[in-house]
C-alpha atoms as a PDB file:
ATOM      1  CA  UNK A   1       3.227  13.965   9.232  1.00  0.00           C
ATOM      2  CA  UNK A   2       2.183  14.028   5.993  1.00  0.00           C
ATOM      3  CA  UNK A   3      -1.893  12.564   4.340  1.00  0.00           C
ATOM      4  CA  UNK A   4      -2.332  10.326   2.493  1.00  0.00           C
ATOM      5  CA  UNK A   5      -5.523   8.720   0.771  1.00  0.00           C
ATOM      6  CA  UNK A   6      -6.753   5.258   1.722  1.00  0.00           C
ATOM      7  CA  UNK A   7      -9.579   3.879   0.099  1.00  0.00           C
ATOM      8  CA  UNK A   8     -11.943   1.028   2.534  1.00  0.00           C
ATOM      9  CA  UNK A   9     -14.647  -0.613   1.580  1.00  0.00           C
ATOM     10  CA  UNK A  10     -18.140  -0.072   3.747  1.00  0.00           C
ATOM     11  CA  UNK A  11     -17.853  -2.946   5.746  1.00  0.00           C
ATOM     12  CA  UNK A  12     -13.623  -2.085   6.951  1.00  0.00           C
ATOM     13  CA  UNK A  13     -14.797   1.417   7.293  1.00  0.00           C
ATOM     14  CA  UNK A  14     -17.303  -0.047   9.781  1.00  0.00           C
ATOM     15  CA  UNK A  15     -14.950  -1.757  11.911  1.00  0.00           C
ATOM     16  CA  UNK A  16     -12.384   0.640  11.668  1.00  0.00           C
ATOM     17  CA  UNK A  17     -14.870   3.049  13.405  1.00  0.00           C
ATOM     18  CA  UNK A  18     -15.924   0.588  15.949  1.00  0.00           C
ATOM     19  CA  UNK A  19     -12.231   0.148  17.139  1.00  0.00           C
ATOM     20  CA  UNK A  20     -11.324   3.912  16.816  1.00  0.00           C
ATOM     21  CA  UNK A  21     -13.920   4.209  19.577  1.00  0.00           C
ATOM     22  CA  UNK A  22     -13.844   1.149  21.306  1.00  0.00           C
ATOM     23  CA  UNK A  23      -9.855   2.373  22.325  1.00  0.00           C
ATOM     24  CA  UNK A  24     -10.743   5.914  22.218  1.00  0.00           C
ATOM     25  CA  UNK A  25      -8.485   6.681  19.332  1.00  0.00           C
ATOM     26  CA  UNK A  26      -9.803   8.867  15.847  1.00  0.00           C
ATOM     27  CA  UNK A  27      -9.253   6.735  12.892  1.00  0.00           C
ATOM     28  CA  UNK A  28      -5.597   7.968  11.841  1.00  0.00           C
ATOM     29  CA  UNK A  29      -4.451   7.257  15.607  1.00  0.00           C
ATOM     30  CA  UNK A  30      -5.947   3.610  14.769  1.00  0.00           C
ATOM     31  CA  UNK A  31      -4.323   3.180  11.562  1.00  0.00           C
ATOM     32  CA  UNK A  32      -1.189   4.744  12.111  1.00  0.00           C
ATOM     33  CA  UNK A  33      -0.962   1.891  15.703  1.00  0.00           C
ATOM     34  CA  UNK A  34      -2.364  -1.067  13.292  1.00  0.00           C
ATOM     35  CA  UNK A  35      -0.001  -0.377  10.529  1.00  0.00           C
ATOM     36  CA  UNK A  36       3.046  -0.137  13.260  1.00  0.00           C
ATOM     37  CA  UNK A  37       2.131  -3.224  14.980  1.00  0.00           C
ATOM     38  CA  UNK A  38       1.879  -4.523  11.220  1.00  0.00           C
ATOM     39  CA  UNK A  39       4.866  -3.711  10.569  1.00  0.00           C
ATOM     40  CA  UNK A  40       6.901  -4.952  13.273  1.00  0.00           C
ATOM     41  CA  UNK A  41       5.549  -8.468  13.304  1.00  0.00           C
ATOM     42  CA  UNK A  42       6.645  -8.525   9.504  1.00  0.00           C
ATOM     43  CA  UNK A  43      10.425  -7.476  10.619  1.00  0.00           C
ATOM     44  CA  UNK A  44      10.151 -10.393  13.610  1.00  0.00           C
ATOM     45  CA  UNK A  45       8.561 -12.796  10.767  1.00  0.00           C
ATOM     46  CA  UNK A  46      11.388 -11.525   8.539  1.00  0.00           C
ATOM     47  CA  UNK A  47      14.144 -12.339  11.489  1.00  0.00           C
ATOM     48  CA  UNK A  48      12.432 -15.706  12.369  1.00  0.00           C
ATOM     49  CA  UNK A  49      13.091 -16.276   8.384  1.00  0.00           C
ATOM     50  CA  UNK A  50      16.298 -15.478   8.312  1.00  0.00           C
ATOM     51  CA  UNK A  51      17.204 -17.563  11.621  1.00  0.00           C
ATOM     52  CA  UNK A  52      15.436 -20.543  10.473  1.00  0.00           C
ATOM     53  CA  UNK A  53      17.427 -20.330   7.311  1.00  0.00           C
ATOM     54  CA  UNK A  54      20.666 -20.206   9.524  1.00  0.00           C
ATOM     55  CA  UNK A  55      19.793 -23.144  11.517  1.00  0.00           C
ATOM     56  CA  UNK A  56      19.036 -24.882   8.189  1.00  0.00           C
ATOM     57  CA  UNK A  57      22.011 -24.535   6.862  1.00  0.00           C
ATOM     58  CA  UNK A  58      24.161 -25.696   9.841  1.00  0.00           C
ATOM     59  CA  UNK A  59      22.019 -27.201  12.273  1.00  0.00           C
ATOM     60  CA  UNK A  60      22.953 -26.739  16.193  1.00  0.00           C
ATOM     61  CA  UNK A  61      25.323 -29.600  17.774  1.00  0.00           C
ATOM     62  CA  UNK A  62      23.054 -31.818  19.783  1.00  0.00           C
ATOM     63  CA  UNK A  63      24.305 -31.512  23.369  1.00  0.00           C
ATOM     64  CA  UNK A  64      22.630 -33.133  26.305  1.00  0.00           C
ATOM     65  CA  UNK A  65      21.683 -30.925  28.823  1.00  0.00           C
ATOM     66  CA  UNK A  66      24.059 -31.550  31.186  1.00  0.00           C
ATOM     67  CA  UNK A  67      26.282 -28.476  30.761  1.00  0.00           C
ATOM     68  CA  UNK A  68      23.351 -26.563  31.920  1.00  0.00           C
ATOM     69  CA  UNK A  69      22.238 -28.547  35.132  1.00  0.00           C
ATOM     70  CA  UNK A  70      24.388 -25.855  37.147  1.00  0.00           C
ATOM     71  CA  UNK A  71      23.270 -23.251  35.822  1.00  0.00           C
ATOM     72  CA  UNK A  72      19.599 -24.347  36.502  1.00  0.00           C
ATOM     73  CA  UNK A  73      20.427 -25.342  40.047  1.00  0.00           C
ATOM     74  CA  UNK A  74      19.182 -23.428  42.924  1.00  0.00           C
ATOM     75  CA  UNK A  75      21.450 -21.647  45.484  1.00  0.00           C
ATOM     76  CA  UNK A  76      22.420 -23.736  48.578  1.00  0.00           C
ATOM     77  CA  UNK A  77      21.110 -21.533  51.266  1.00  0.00           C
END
């Protein structure tokens, strides 16, 4: 791992405290966990993006739901 310098205001400072021991973590276990969660919501925003952009461009056919209703149907027992 390497350090690196972050600079918070007072009142982030605060609440970054207050969570580190609210979940029993020391501030770089709390960062490190808020920038990862960060991080991969912006790759599953990113991927919602990209597959909204897909759809956009060639919308899905509009089926009924009829090829599905065996699928969905429950086992004879």
């Amino acid at each position: 791992m390497e350090t690196i310098q972050v600079v918070l205001d007072a009142q982030l400072r605060r609440a970054v405290n207050r969570a580190a021991r609210q979940t029993k973590l020391n501030r770089s276990a709390l960062i490190r966990a808020s920038l990862r969660e960060h991080l991969r919501r912006l790759a599953i925003r990113e991927l919602e993006e990209r597959d909204r952009r897909g759809y956009g461009k060639r919308p899905p056919e509009r089926r009924g739901t009829s090829d599905w209703e065996s699928e969905a149907a429950w086992p004879i027992e």
